[in-house]
C-alpha atoms as a PDB file:
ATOM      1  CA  UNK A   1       3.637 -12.761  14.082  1.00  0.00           C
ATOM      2  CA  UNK A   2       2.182  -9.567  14.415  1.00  0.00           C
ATOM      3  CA  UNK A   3       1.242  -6.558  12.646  1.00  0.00           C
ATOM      4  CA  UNK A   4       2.334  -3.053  12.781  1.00  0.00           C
ATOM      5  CA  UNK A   5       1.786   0.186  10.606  1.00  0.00           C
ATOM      6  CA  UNK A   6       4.013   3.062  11.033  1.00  0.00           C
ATOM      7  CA  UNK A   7       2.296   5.982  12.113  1.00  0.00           C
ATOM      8  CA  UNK A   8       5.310   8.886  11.979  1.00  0.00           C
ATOM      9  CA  UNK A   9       7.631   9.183   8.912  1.00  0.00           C
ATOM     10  CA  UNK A  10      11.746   8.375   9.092  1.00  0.00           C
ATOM     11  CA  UNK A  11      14.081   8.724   6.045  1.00  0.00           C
ATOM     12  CA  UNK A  12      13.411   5.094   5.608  1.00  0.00           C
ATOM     13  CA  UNK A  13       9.580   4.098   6.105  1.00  0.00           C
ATOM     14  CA  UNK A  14       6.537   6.570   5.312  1.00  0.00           C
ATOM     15  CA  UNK A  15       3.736   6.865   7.031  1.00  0.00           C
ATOM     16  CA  UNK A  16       0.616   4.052   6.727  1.00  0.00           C
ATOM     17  CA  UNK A  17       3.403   1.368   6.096  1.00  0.00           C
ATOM     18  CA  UNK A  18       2.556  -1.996   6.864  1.00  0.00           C
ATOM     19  CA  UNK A  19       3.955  -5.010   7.997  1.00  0.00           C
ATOM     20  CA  UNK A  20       4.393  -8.200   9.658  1.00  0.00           C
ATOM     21  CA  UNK A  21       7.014  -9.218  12.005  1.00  0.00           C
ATOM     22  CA  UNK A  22       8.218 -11.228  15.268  1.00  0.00           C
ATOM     23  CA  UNK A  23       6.395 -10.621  18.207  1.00  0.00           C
ATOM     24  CA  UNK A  24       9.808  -9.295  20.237  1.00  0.00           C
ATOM     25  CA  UNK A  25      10.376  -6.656  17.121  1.00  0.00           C
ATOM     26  CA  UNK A  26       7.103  -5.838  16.838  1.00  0.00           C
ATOM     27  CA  UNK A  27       6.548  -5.130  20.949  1.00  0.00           C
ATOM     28  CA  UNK A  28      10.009  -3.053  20.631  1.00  0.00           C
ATOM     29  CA  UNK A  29       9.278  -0.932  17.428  1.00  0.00           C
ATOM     30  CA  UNK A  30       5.367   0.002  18.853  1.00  0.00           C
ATOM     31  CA  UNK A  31       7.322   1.321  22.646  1.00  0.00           C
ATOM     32  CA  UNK A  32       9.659   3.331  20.508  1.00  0.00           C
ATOM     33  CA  UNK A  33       6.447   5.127  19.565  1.00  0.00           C
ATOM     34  CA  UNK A  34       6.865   5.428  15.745  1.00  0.00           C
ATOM     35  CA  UNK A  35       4.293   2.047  14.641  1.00  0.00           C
ATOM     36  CA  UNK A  36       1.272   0.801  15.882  1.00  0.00           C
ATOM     37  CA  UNK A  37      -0.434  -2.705  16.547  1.00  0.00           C
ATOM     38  CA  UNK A  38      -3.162  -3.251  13.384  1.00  0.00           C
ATOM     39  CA  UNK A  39      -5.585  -6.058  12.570  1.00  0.00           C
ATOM     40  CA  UNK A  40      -4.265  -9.079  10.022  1.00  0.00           C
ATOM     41  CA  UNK A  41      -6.744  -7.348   7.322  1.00  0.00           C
ATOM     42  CA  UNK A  42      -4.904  -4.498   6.970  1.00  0.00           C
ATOM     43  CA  UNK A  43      -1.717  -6.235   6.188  1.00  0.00           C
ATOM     44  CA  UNK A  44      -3.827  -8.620   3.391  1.00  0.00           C
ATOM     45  CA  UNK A  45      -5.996  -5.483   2.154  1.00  0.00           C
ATOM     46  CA  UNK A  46      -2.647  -4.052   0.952  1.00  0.00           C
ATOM     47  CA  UNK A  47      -0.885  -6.712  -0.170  1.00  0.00           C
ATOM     48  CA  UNK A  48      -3.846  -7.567  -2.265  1.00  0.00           C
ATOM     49  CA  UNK A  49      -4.081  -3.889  -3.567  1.00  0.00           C
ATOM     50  CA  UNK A  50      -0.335  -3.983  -4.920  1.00  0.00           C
ATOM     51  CA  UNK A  51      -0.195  -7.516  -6.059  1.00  0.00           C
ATOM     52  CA  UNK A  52      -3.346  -6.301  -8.874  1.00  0.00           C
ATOM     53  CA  UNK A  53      -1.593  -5.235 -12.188  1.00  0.00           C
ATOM     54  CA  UNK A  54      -2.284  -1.912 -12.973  1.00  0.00           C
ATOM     55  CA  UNK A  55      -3.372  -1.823 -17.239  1.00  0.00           C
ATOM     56  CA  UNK A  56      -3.948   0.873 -18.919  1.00  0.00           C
ATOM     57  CA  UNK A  57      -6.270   1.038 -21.512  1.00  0.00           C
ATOM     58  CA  UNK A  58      -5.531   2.462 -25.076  1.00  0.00           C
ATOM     59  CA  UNK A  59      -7.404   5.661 -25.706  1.00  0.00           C
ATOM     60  CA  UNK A  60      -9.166   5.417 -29.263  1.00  0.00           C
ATOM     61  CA  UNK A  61      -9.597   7.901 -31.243  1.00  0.00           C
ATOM     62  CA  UNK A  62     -12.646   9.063 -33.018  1.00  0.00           C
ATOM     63  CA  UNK A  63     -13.218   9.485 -36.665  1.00  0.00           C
ATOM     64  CA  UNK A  64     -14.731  12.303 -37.993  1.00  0.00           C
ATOM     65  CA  UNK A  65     -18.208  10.447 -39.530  1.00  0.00           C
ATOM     66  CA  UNK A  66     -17.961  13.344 -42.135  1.00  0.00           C
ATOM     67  CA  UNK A  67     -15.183  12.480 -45.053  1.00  0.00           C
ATOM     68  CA  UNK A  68     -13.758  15.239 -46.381  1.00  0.00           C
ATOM     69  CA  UNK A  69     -13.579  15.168 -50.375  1.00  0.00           C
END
């Protein structure tokens, strides 16, 4: 396995996408010129990045300390 990172955009993959495939796809897709060989890390740095749940915390809201009469 190897891994590859696109480094020019098609209708189908942006740019800085990563992945990991066979060593024959991966030698064929970096000659066409469009990806790029890239350390292991890479692939694991991102795949840890999206696998985190994103949560959004509630805004509170502040009461006035002064009560109005």
């Amino acid at each position: 396995m190897k891994t590859i990172k696109s480094v020019k955009a098609t209708k189908n993959i942006e740019v800085g996408t990563v992945k990991r495939v066979g060593e024959k796809e991966a030698d064929s897709e970096v000659r066409g010129g469009y990806w790029k060989y890239v350390p292991k890390s890479e692939w694991k740095g991102e795949k840890k990045v999206e696998e985190q749940p994103k949560v959004e915390k509630p805004v509170k809201e502040k009461k006035n300390a002064k009560n109005s009469k």
